[in-house]
Protein backbone atom coordinates (compact mmCIF):
# COMPACT_ATOMS: atom_id res chain seq x y z
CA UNK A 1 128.54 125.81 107.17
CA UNK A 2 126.67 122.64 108.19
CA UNK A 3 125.70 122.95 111.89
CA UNK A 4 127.81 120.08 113.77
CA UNK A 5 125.51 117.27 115.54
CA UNK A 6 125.42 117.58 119.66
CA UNK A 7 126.71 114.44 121.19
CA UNK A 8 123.21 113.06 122.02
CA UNK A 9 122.03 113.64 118.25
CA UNK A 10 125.17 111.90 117.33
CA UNK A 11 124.06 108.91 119.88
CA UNK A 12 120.26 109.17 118.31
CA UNK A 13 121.45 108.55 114.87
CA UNK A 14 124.05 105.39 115.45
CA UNK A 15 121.62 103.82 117.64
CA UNK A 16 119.01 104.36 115.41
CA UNK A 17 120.91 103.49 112.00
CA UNK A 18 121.51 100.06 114.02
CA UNK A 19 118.21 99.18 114.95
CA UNK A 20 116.93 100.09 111.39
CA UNK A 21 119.82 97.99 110.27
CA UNK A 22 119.23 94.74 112.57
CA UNK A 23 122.23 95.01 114.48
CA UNK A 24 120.30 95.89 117.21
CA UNK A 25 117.08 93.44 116.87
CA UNK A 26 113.64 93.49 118.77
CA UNK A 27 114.53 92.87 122.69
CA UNK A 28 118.18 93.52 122.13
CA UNK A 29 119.29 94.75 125.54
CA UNK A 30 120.96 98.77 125.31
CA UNK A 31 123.64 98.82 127.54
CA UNK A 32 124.28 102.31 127.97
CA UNK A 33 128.19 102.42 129.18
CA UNK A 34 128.80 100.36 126.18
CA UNK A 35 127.58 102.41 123.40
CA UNK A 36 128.86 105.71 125.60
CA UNK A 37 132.73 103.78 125.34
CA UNK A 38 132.15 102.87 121.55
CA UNK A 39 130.71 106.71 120.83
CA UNK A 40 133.66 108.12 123.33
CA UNK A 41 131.18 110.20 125.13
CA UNK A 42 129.75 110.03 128.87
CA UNK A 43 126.12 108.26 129.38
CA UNK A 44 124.66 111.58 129.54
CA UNK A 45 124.07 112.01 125.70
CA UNK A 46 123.62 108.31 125.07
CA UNK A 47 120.38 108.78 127.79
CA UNK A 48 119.21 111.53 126.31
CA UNK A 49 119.06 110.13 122.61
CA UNK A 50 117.19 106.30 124.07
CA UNK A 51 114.86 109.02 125.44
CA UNK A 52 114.17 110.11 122.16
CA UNK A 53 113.66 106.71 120.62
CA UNK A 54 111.69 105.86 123.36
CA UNK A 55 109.67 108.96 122.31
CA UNK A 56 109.20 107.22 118.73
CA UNK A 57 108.71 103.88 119.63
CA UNK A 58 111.68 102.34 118.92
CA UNK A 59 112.93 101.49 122.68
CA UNK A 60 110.98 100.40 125.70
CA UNK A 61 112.39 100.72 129.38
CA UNK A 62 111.31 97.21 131.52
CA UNK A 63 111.72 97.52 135.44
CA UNK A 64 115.46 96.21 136.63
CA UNK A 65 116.32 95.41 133.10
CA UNK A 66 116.91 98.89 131.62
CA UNK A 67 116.40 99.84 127.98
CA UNK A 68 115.54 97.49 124.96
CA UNK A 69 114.63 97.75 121.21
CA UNK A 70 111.32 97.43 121.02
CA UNK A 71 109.41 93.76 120.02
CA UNK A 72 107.25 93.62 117.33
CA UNK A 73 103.81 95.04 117.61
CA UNK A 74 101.73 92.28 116.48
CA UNK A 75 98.54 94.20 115.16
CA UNK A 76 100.53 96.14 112.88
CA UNK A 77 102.70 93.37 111.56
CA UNK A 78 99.76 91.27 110.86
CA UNK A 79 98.21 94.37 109.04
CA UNK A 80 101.52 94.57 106.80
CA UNK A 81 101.35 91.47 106.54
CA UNK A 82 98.09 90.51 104.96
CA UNK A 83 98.39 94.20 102.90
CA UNK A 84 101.58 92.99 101.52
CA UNK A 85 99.77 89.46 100.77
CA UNK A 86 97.79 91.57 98.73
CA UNK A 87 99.83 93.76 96.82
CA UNK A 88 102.44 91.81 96.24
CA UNK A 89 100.29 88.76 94.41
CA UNK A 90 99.03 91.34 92.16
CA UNK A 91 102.53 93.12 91.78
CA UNK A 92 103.80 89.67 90.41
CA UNK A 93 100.94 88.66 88.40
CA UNK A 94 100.91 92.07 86.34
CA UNK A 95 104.89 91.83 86.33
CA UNK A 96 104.41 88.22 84.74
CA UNK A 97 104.52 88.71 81.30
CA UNK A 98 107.33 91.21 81.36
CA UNK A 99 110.00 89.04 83.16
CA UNK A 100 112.39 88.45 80.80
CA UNK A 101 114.41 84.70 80.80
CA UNK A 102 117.63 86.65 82.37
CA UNK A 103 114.81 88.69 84.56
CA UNK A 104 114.20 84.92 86.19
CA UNK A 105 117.58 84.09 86.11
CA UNK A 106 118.74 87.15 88.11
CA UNK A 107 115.58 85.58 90.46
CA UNK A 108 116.65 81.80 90.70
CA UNK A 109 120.49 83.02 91.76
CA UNK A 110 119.27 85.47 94.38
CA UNK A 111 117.57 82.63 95.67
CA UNK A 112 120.11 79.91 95.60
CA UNK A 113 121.89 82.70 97.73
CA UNK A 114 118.93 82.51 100.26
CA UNK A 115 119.53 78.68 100.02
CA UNK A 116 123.24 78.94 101.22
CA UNK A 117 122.78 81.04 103.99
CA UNK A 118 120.39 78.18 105.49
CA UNK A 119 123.07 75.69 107.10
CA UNK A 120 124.57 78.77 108.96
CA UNK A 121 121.55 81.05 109.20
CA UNK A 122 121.92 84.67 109.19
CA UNK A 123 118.67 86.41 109.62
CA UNK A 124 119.29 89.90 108.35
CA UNK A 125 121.63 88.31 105.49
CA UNK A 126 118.00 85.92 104.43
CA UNK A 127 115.77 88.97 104.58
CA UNK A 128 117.69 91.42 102.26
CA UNK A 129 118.56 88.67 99.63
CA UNK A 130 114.31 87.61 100.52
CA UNK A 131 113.44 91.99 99.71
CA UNK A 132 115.92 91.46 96.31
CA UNK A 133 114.16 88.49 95.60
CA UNK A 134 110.96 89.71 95.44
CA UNK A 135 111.88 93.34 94.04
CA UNK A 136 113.65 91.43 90.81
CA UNK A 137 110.01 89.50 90.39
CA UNK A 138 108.04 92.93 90.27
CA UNK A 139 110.48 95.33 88.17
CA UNK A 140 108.83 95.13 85.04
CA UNK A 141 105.39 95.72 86.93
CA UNK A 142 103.47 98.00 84.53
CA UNK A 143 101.77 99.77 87.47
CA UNK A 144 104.65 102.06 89.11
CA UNK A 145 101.70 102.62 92.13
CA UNK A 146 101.12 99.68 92.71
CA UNK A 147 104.88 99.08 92.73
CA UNK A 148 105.57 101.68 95.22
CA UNK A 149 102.79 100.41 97.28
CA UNK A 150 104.89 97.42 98.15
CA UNK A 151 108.32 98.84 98.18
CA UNK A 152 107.15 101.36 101.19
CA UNK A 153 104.61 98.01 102.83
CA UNK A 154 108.17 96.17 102.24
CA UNK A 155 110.17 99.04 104.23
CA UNK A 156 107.51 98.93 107.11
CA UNK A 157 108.45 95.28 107.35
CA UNK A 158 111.89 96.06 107.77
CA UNK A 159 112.91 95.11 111.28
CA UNK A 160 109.86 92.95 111.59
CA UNK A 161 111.11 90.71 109.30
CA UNK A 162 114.26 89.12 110.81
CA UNK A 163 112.49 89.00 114.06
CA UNK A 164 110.01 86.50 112.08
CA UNK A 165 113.06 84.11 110.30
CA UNK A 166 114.61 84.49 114.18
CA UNK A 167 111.82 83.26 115.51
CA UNK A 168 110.30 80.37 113.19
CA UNK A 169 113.62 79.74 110.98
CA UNK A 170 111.69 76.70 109.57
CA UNK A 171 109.54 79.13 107.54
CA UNK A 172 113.07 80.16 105.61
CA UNK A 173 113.20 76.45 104.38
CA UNK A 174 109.81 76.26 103.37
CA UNK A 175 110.00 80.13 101.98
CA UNK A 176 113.13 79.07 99.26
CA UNK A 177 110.68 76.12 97.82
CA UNK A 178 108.33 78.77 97.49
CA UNK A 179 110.39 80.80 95.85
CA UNK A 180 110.82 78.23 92.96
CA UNK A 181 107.57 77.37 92.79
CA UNK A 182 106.49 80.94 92.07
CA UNK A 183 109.18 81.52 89.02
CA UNK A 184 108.40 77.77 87.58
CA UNK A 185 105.27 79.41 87.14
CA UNK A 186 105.87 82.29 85.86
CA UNK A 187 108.34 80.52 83.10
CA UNK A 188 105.89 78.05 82.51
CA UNK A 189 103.79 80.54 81.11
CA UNK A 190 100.56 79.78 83.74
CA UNK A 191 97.52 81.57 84.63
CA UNK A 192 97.87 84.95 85.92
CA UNK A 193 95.28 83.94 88.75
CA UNK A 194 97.34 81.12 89.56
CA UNK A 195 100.57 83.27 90.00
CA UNK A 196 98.98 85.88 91.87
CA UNK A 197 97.66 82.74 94.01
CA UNK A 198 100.94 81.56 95.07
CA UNK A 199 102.85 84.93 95.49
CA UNK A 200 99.72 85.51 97.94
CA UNK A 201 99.67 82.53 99.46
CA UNK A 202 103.58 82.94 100.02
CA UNK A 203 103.48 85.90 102.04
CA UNK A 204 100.49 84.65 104.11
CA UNK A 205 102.08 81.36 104.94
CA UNK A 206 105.22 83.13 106.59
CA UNK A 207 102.00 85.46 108.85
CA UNK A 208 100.29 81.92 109.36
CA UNK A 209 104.23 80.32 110.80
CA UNK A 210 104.49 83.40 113.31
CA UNK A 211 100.92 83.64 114.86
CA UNK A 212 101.13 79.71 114.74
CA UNK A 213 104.19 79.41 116.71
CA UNK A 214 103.42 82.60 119.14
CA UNK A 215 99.60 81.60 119.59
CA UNK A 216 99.78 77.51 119.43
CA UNK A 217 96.21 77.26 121.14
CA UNK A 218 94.33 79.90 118.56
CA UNK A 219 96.05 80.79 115.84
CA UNK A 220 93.74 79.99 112.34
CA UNK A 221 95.23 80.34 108.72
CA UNK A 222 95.21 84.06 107.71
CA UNK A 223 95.29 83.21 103.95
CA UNK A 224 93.99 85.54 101.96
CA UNK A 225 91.82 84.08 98.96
């Protein structure tokens, strides 16, 4: 018989499945007496389980303001960042010649979906049509390490990611164009070097929007060539 969760486990998990699913973004304020009334337990257990994700990194406590999820450590998401850069352009390139002409449809009407969630823009709703974007592109990648390498860099970039479209939303306009650029190329039959160029370059241009817009007096391009 399957042990049943304590209330503050039970707390810990729906906090946590929200934060891992963007309900609860970075600097999202945890109002304890609210999740205890949607849970329909005391504050007690909800405490105990924010200590936990404290614990883990996943909530800070700030003087007189209480408990929020925590903001993106930037060291890290640069270092995803640029690894991803990395991966990914050589993910795409090997996956090149194996995309079939439905392969790049499939591509082209996941990202006419990005398109229409720009005039009412939904953050989480861009970056998991953005992850199926780019997973359709490497499928066929004849290297199932190399593949895995960026589905678990992808994961890490989770949460990160609709903090980044939250906070420069012009990079989702420019990212779309992108987008199409990348699978004229690959249809167009063009240099492997060039495609693993641009799906490079892509990934680097959304690091170069954030540091750009967070760090206006020193931030310098962090392409990758």
């Amino acid at each position: 018989m399957t042990k049943m969760l304590s209330k503050s486990q039970q707390a810990y998990h729906w906090i946590k499945e929200r934060i891992a699913g963007q309900t609860y973004t970075p600097g999202y304020r945890l109002v304890l007496g609210a999740i205890a009334g949607e849970l329909d337990m005391s504050v007690v257990p909800v405490r105990e389980a924010i200590r936990q994700l404290e614990a883990e990194g996943l909530v800070h406590f700030e003087h007189n303001v209480g408990a929020r999820v925590a903001m993106v450590d930037d060291t890290q998401y640069r270092h995803s960042m640029e690894a991803l850069s990395i991966l990914e352009g050589s993910a795409t390139a090997m996956s090149a010649r194996h995309l079939t002409a439905d392969d790049l449809r499939l591509a082209r009407a996941i990202n006419a979906k990005m398109i229409e969630t720009l005039d009412h823009f939904d953050p989480p709703a861009f970056t998991r049509l953005n992850q199926q974007f780019h997973a359709a592109l490497i499928a066929p990648c004849p290297n199932p390490r190399l593949q895995e390498l960026v589905t678990v860099e992808m994961a890490r970039l989770n949460r990160l990611r609709d903090s980044t479209f939250s906070y420069v939303p012009g990079r989702a306009h420019e990212s779309v164009r992108e987008h199409e650029h990348i699978v004229a190329l690959i249809e167009n039959g063009a240099p492997l070097i060039e495609i693993e160029r641009a799906a490079r370059d892509h990934h680097s241009a959304t690091l170069d929007a954030y540091l750009t817009k967070k760090y206006p007096d020193d931030a310098v391009g962090m392409h990758v060539h």
